[in-house]
C-alpha atoms as a PDB file:
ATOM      1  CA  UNK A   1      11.521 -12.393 -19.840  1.00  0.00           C
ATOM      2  CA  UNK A   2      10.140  -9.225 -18.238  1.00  0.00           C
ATOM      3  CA  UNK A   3       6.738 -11.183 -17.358  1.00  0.00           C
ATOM      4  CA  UNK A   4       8.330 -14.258 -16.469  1.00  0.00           C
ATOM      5  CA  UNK A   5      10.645 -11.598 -13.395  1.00  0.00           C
ATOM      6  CA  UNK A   6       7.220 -10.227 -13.068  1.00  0.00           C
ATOM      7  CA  UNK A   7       5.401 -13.284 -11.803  1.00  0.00           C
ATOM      8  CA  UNK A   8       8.148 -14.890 -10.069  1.00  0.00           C
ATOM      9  CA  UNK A   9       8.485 -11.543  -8.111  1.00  0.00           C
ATOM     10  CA  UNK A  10       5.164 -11.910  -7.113  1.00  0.00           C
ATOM     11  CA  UNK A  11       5.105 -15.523  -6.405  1.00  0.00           C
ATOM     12  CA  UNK A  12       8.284 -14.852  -3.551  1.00  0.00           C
ATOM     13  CA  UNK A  13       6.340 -11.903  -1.991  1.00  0.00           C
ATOM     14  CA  UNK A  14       5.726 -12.257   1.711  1.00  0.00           C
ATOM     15  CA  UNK A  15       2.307 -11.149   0.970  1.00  0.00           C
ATOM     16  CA  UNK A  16      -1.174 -13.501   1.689  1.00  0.00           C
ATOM     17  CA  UNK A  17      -3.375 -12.319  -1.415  1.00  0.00           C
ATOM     18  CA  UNK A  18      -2.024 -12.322  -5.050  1.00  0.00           C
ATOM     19  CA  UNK A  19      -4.809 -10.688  -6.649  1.00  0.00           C
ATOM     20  CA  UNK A  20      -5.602 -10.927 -10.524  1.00  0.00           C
ATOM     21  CA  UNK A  21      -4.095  -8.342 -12.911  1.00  0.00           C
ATOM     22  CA  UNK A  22      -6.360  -5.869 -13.809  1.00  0.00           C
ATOM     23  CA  UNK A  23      -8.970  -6.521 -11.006  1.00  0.00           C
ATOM     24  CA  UNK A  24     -10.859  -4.164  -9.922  1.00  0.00           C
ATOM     25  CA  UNK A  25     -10.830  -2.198  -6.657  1.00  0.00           C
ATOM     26  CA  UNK A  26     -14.536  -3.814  -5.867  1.00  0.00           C
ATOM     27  CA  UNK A  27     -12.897  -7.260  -6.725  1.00  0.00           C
ATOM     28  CA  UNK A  28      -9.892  -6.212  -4.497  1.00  0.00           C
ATOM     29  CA  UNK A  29     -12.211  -5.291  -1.915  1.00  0.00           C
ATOM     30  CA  UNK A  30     -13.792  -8.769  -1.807  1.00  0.00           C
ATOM     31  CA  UNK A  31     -10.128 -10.380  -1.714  1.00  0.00           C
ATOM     32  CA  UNK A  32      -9.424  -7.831   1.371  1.00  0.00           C
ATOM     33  CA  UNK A  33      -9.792  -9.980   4.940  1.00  0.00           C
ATOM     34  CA  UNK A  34      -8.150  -7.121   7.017  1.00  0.00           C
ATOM     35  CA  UNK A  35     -10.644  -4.107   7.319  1.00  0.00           C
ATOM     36  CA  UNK A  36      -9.251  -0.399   6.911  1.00  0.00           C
ATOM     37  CA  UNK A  37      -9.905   0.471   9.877  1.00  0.00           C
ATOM     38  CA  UNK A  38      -7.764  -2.483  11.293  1.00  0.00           C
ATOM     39  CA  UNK A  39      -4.926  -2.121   8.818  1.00  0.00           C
ATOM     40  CA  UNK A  40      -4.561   1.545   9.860  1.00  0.00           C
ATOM     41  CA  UNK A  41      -4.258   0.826  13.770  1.00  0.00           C
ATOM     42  CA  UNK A  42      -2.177  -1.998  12.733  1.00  0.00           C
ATOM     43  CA  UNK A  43      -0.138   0.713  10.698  1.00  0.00           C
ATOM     44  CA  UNK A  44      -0.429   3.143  13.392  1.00  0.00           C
ATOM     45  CA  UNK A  45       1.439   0.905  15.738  1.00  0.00           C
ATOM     46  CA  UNK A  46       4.396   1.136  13.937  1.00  0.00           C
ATOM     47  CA  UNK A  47       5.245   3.766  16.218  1.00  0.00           C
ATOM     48  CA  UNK A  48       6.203   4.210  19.604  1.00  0.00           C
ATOM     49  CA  UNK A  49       3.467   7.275  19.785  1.00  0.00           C
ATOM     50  CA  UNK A  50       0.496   6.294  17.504  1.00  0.00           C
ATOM     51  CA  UNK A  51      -1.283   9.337  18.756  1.00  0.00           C
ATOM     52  CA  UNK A  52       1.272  11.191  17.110  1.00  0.00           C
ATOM     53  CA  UNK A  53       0.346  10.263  14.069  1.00  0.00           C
ATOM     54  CA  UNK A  54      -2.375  10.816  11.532  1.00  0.00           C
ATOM     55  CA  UNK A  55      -3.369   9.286   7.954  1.00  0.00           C
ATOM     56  CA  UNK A  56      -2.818  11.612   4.901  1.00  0.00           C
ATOM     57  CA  UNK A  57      -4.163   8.780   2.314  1.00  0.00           C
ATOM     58  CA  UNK A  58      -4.782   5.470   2.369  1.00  0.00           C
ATOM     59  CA  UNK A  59      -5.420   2.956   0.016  1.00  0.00           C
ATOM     60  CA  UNK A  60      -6.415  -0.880  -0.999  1.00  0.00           C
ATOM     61  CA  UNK A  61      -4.191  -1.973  -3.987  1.00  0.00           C
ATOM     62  CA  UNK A  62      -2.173  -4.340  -5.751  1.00  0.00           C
ATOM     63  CA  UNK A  63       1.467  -3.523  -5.785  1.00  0.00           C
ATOM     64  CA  UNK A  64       3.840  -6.344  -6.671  1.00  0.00           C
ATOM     65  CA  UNK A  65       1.492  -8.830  -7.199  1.00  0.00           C
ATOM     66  CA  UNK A  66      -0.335  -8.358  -3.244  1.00  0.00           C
ATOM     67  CA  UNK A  67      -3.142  -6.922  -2.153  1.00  0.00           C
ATOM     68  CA  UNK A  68      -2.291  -4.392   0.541  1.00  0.00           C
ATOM     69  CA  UNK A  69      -3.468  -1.241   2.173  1.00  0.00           C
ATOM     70  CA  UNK A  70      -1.153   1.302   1.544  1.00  0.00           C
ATOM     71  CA  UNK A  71      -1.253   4.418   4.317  1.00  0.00           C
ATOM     72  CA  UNK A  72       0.850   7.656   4.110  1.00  0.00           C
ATOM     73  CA  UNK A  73       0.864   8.886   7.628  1.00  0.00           C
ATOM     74  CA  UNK A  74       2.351  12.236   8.838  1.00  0.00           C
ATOM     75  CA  UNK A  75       4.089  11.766  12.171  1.00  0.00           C
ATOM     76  CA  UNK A  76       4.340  14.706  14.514  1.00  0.00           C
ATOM     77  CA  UNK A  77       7.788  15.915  14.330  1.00  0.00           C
ATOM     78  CA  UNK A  78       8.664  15.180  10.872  1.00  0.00           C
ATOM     79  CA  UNK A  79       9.049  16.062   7.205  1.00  0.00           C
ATOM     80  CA  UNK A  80       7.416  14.281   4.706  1.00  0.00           C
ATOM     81  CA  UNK A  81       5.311  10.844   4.933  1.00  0.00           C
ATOM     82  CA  UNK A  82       5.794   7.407   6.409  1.00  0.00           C
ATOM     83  CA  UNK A  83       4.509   4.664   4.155  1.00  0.00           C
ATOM     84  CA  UNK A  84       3.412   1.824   5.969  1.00  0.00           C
ATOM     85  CA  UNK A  85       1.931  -0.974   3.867  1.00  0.00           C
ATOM     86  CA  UNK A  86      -0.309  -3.876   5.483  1.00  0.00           C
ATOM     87  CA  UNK A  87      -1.054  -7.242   4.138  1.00  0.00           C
ATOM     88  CA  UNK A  88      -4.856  -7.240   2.915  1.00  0.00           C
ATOM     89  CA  UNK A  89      -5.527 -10.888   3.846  1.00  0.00           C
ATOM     90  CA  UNK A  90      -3.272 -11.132   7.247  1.00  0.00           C
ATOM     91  CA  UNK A  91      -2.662  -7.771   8.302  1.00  0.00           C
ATOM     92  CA  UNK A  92       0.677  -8.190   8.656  1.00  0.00           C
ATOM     93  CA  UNK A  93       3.157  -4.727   8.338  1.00  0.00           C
ATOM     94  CA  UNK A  94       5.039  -6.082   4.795  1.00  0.00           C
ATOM     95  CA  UNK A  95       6.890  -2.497   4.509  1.00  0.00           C
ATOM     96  CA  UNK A  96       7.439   0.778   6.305  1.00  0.00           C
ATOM     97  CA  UNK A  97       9.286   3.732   4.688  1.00  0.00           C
ATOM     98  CA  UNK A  98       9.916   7.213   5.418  1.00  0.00           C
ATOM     99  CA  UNK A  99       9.369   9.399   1.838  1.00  0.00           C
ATOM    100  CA  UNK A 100      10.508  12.831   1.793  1.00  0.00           C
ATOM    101  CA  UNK A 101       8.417  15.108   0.010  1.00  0.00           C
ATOM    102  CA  UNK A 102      10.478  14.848  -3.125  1.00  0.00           C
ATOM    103  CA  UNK A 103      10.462  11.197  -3.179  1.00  0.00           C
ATOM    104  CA  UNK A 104       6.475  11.427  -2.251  1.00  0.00           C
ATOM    105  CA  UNK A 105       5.701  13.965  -5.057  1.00  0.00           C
ATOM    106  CA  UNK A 106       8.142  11.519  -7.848  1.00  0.00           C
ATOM    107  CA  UNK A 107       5.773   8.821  -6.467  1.00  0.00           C
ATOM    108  CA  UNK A 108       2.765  10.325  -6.773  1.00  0.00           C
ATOM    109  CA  UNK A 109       3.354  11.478 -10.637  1.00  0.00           C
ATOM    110  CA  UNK A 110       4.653   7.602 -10.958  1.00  0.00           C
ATOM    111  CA  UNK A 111       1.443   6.820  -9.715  1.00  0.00           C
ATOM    112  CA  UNK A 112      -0.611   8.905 -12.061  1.00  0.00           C
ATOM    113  CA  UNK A 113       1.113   7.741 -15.416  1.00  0.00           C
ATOM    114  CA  UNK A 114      -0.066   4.269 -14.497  1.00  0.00           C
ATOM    115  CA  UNK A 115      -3.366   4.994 -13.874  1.00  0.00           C
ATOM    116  CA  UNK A 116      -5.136   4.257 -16.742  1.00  0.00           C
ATOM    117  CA  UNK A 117      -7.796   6.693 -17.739  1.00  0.00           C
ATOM    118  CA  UNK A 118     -11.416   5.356 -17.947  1.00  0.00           C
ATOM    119  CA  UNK A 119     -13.133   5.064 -21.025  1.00  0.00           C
ATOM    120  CA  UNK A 120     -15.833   6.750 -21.762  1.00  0.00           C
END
């Protein structure tokens, strides 16, 4: 049942690239049609002063079943992070959040418990 929520979550996301399970970030990178460097000023222009604003990490990934560059930018003024997250094949803004730095530290050890550690 899980799976089956799963998949059709995936299938309704308004997202361009539904990359395979498991793939890896060089096969995600070949899937990617929006460069970084495009997906960040697209990200960038999310605000009203994008020269307020700089990029604390980004990153190409599959969340949800898409393929998206995820950016944490720190915008002058403010506490914590904005997460702005751009479709990989469009480069379309599919989310934009503002994390406090508790919610950004709880995400970031989320983050780390599914990363699966290479085998050697």
């Amino acid at each position: 049942m899980l799976a089956a929520t799963g998949a059709a979550l995936a299938a309704t996301m308004p997202c361009s690239v539904h990359p395979p399970k498991n793939a890896t970030k060089a096969e995600l990178a070949k899937l990617a049609k929006v460069s970084q460097a495009d997906a960040e000023r697209t990200a960038k222009a999310v605000f009203k002063n994008p020269s307020d604003v700089a990029v604390a990490d980004s990153e190409l990934e599959a969340e949800h079943g898409c393929l998206i560059w995820s950016f944490d930018l720190k915008v002058k003024g403010t506490v914590g992070v904005h997460e702005v997250q751009i479709d990989a094949g469009d480069g379309k803004v599919l989310s934009s959040v503002h994390e406090t730095p508790a919610k950004e530290t709880a995400e970031k050890k989320n983050d780390q418990k599914q990363t699966p550690t290479p085998k050697r």
